[in-house]
N, C-alpha and C. Protein backbone atom coordinates (compact mmCIF):
# COMPACT_ATOMS: atom_id res chain seq x y z
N UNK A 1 -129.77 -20.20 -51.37
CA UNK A 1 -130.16 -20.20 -49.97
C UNK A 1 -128.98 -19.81 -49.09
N UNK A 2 -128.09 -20.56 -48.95
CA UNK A 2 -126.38 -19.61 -48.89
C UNK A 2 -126.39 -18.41 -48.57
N UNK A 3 -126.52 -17.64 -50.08
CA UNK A 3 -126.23 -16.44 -49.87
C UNK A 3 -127.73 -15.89 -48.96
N UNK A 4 -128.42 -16.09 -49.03
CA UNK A 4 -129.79 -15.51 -48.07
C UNK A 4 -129.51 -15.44 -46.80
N UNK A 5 -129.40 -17.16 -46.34
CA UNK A 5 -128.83 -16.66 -45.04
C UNK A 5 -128.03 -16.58 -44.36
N UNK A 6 -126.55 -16.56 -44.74
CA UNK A 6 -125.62 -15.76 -44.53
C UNK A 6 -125.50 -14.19 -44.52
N UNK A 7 -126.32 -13.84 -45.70
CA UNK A 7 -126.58 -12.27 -45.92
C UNK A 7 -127.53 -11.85 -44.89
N UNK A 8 -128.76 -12.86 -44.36
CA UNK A 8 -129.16 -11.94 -43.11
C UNK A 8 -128.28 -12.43 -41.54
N UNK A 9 -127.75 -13.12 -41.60
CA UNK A 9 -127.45 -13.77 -40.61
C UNK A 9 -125.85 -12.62 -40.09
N UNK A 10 -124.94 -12.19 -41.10
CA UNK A 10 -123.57 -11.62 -41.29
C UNK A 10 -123.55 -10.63 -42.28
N UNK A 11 -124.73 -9.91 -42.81
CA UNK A 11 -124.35 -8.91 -43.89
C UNK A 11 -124.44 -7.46 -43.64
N UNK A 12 -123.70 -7.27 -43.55
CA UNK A 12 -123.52 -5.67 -43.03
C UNK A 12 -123.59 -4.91 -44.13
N UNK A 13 -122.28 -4.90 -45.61
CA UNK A 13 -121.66 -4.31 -46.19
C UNK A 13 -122.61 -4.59 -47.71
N UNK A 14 -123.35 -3.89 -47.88
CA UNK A 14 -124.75 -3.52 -49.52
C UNK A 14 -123.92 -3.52 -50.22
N UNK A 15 -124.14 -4.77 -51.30
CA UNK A 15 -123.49 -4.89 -52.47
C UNK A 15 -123.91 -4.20 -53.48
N UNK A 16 -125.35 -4.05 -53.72
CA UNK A 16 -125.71 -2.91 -54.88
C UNK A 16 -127.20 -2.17 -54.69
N UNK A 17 -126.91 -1.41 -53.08
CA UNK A 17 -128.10 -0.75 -52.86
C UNK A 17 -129.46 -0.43 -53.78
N UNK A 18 -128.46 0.37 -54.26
CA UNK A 18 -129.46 0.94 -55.58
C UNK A 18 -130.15 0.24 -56.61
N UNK A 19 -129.66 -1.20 -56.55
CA UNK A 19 -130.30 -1.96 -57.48
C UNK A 19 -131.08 -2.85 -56.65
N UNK A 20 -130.72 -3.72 -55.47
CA UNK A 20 -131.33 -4.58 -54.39
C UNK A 20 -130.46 -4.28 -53.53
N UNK A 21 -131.54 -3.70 -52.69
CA UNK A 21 -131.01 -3.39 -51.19
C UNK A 21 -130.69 -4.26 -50.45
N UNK A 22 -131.44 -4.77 -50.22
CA UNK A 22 -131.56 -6.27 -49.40
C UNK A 22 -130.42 -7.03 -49.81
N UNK A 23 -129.34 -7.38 -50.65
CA UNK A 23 -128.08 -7.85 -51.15
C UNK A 23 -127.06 -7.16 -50.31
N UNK A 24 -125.94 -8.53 -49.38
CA UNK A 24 -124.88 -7.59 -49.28
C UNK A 24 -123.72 -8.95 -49.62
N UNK A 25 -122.62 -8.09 -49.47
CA UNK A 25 -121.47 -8.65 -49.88
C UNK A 25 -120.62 -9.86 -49.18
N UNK A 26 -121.12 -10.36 -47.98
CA UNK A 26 -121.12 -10.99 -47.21
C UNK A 26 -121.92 -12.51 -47.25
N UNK A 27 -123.28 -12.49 -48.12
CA UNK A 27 -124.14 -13.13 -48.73
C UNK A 27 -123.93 -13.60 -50.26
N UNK A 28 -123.39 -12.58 -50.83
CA UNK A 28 -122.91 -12.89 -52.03
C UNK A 28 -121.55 -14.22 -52.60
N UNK A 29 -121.07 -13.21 -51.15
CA UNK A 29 -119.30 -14.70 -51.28
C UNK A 29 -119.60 -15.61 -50.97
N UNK A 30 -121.05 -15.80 -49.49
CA UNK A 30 -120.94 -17.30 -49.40
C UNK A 30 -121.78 -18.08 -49.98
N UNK A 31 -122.65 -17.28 -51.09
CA UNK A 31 -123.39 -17.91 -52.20
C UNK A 31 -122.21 -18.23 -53.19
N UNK A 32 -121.08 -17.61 -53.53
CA UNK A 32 -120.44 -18.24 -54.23
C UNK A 32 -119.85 -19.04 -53.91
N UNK A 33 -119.46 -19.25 -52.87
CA UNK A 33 -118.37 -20.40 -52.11
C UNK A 33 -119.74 -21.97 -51.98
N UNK A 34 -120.40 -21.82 -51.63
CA UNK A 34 -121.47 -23.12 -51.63
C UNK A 34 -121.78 -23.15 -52.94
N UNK A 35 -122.31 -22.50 -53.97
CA UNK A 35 -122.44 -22.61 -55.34
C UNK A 35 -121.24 -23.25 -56.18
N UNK A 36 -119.82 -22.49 -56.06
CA UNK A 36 -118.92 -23.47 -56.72
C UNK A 36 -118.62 -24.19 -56.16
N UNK A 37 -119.16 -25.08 -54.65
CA UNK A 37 -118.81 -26.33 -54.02
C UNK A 37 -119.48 -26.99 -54.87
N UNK A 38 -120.46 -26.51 -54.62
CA UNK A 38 -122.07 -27.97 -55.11
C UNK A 38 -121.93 -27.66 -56.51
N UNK A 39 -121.54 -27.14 -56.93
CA UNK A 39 -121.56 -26.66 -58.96
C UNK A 39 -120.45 -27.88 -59.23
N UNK A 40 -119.10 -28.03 -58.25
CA UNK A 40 -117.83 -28.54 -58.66
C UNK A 40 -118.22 -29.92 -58.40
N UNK A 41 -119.02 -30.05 -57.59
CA UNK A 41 -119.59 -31.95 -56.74
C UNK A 41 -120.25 -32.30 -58.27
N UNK A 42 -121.38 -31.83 -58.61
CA UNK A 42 -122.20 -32.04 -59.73
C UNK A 42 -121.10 -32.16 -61.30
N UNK A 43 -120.37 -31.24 -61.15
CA UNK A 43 -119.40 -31.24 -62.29
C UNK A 43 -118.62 -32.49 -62.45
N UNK A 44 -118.01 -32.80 -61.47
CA UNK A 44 -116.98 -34.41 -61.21
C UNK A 44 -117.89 -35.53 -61.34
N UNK A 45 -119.53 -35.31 -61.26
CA UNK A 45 -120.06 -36.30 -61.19
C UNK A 45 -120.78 -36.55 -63.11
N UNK A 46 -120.19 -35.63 -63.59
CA UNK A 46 -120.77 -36.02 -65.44
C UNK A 46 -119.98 -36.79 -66.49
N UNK A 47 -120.11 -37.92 -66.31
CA UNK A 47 -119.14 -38.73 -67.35
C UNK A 47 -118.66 -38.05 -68.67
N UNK A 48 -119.89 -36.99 -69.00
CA UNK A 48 -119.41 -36.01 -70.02
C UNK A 48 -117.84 -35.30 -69.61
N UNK A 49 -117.98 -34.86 -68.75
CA UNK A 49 -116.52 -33.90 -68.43
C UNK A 49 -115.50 -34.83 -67.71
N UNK A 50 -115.38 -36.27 -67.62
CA UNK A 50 -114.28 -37.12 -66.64
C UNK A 50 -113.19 -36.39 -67.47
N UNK A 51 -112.07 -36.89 -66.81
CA UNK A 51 -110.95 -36.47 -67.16
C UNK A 51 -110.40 -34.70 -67.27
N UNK A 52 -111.10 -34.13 -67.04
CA UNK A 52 -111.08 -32.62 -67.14
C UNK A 52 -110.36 -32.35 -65.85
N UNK A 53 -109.21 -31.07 -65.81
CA UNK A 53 -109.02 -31.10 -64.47
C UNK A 53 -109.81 -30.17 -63.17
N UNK A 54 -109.75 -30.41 -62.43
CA UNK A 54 -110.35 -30.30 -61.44
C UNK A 54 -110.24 -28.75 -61.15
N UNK A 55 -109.10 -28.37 -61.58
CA UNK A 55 -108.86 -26.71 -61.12
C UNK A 55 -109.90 -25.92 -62.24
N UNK A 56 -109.84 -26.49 -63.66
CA UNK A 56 -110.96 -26.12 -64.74
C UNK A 56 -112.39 -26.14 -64.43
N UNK A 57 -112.61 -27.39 -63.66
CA UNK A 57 -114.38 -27.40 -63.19
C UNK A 57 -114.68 -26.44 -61.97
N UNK A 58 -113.92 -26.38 -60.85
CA UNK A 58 -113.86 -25.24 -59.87
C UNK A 58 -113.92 -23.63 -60.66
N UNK A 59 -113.38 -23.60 -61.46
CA UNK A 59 -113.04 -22.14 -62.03
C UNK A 59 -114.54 -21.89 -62.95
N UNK A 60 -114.95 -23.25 -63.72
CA UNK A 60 -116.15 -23.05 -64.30
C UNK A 60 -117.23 -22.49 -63.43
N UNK A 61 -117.58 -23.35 -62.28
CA UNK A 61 -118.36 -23.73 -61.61
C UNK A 61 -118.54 -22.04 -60.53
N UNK A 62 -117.44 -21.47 -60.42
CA UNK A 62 -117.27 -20.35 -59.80
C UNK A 62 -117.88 -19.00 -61.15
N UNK A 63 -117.68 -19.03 -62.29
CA UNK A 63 -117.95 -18.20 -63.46
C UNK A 63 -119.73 -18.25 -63.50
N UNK A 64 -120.23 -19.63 -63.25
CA UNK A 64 -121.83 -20.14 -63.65
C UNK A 64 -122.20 -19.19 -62.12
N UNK A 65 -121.95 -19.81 -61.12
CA UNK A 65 -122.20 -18.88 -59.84
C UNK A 65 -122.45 -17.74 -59.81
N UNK A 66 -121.38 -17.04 -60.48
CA UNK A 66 -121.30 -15.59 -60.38
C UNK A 66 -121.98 -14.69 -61.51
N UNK A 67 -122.05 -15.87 -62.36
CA UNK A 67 -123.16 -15.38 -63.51
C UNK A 67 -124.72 -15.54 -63.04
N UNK A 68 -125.00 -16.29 -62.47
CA UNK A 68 -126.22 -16.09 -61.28
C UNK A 68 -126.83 -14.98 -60.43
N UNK A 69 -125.79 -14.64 -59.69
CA UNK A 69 -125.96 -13.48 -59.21
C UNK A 69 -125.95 -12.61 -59.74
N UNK A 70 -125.26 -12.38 -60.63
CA UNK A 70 -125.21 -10.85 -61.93
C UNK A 70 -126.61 -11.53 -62.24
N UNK A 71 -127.31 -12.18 -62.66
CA UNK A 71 -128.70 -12.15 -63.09
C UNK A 71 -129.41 -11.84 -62.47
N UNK A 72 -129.49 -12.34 -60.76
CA UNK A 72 -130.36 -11.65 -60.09
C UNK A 72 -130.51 -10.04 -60.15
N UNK A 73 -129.11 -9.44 -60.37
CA UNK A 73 -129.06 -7.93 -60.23
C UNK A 73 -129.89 -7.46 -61.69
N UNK A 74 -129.41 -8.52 -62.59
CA UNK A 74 -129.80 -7.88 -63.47
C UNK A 74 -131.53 -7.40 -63.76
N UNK A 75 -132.05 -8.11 -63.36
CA UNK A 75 -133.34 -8.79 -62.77
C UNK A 75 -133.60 -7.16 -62.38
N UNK A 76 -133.34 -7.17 -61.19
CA UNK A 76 -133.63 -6.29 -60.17
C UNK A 76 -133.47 -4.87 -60.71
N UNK A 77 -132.15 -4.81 -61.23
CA UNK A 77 -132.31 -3.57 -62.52
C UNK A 77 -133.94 -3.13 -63.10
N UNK A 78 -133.89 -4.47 -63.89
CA UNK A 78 -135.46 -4.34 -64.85
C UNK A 78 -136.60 -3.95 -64.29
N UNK A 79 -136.73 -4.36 -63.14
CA UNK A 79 -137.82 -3.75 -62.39
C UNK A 79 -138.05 -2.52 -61.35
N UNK A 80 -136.59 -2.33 -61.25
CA UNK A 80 -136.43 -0.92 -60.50
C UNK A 80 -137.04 -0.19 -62.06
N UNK A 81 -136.18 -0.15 -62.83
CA UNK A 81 -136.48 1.08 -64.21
C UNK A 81 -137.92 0.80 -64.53
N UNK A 82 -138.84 -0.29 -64.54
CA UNK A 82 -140.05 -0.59 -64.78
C UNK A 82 -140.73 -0.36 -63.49
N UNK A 83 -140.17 0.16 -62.53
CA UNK A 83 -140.98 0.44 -61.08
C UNK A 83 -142.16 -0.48 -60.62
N UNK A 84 -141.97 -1.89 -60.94
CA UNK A 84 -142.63 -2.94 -59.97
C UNK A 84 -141.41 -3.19 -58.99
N UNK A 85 -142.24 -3.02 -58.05
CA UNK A 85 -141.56 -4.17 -56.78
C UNK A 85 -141.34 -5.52 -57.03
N UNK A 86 -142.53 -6.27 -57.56
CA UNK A 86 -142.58 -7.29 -57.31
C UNK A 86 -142.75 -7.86 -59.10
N UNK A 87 -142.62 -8.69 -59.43
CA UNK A 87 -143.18 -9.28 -60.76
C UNK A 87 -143.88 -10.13 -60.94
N UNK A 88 -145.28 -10.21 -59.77
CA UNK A 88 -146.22 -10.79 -60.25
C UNK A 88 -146.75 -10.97 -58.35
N UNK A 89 -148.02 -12.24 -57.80
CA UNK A 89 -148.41 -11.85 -56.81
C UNK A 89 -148.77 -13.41 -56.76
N UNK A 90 -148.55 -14.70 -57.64
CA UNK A 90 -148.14 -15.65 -57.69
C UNK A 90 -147.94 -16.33 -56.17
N UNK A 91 -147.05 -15.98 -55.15
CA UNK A 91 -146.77 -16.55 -54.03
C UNK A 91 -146.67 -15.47 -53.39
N UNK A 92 -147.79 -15.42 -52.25
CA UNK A 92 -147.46 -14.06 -51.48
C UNK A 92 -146.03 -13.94 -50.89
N UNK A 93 -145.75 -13.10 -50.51
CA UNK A 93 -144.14 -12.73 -49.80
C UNK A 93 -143.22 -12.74 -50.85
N UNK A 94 -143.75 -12.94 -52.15
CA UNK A 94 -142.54 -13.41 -52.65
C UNK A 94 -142.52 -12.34 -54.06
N UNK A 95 -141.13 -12.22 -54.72
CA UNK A 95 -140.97 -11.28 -55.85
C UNK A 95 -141.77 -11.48 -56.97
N UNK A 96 -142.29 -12.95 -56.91
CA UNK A 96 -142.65 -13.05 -58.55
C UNK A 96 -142.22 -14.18 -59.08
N UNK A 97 -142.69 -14.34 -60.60
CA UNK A 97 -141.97 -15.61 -61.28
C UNK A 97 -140.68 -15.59 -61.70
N UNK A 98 -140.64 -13.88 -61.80
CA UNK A 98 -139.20 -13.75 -62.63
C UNK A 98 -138.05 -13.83 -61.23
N UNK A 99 -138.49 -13.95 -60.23
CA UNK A 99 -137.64 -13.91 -58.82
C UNK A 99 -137.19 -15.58 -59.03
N UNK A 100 -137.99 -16.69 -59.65
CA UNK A 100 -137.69 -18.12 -59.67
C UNK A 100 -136.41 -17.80 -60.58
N UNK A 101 -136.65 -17.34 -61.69
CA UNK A 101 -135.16 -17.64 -62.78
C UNK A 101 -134.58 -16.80 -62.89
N UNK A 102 -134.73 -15.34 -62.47
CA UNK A 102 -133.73 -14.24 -62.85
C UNK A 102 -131.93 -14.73 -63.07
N UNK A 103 -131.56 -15.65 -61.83
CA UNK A 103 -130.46 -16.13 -62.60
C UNK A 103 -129.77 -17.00 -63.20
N UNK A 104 -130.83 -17.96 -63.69
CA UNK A 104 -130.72 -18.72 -64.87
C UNK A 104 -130.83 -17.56 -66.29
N UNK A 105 -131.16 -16.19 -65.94
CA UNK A 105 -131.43 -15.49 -67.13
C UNK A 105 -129.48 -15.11 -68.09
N UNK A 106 -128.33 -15.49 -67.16
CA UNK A 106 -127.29 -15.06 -67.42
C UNK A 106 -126.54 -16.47 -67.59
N UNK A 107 -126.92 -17.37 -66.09
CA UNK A 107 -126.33 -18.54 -66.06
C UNK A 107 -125.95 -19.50 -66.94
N UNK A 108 -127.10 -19.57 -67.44
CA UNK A 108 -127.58 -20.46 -68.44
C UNK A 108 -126.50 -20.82 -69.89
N UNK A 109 -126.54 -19.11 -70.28
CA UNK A 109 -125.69 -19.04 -71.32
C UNK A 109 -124.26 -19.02 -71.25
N UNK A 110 -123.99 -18.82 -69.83
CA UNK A 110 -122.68 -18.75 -69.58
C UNK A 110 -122.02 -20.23 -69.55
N UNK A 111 -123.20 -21.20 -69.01
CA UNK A 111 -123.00 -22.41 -68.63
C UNK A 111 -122.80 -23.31 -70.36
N UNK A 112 -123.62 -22.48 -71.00
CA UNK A 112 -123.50 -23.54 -72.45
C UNK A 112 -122.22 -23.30 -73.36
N UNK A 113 -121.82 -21.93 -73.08
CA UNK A 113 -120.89 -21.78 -73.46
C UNK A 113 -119.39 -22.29 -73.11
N UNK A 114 -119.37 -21.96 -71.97
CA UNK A 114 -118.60 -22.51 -70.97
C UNK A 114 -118.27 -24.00 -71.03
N UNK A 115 -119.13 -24.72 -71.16
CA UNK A 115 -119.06 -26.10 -71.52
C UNK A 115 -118.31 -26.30 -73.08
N UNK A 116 -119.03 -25.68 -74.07
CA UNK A 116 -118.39 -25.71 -75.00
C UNK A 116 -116.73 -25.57 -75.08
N UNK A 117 -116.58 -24.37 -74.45
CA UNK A 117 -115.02 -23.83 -74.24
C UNK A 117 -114.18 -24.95 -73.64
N UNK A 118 -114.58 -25.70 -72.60
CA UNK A 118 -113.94 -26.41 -71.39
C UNK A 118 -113.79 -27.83 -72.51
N UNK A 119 -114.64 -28.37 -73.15
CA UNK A 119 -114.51 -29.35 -73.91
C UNK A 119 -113.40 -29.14 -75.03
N UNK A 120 -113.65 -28.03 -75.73
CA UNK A 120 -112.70 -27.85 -76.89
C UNK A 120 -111.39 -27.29 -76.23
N UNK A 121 -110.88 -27.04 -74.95
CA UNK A 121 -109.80 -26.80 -74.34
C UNK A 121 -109.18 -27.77 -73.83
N UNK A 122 -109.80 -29.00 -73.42
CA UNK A 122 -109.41 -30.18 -72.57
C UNK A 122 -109.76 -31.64 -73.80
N UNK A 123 -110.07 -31.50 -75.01
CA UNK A 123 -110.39 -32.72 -75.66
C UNK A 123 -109.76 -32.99 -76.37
């Protein structure tokens, strides 16, 4: 939500026209900047990761973010080359189902991994 409305509110500068127009670069940073806030709040709060340092969960928490957004693009890729607009008609106004997870489609794995890494680096 961040990056939405910041991106209409301050986005001048199209981060990847050709793939989603509607994306600019202005929307993007402050989806990452609120994403690795609230990613880093949630992170400090898992008894799984106590003791981890804090510069490690920020840096994670910024990687899961940004792996998000590369999903949305990636997303948006798939259906430009498949020439739907939309991926499905589910909620009017809206892209579709695949618009709910497109970036859990990158996140996800980045996040399991990532966890893995951060544990076997800090344990």
């Amino acid at each position: 939500m961040a990056a939405y409305v910041a991106g209409n509110l301050l986005g001048k500068r199209k981060l990847a026209p050709g793939i989603s127009p509607s994306k600019t670069w202005e929307g993007a940073i402050a989806g990452a900047i609120v994403g690795t806030g609230t990613g880093f709040l949630v992170l400090k709060s898992l008894q799984s990761l106590d003791g981890l340092p804090d510069w490690s969960l920020m840096g994670f928490a910024l990687l899961v973010t940004i792996s998000a957004q590369v999903g949305h693009l990636v997303e948006s890729a798939i259906k430009r080359w498949a020439g739907a607009k939309d991926s499905g008609h589910l909620i009017p106004e809206f892209g579709g189902i695949l618009d709910m997870v497109d970036s859990f489609l990158v996140s996800i794995p980045v996040a399991y991994v990532g966890t893995g890494i951060l544990l076997w680096m800090f344990s």
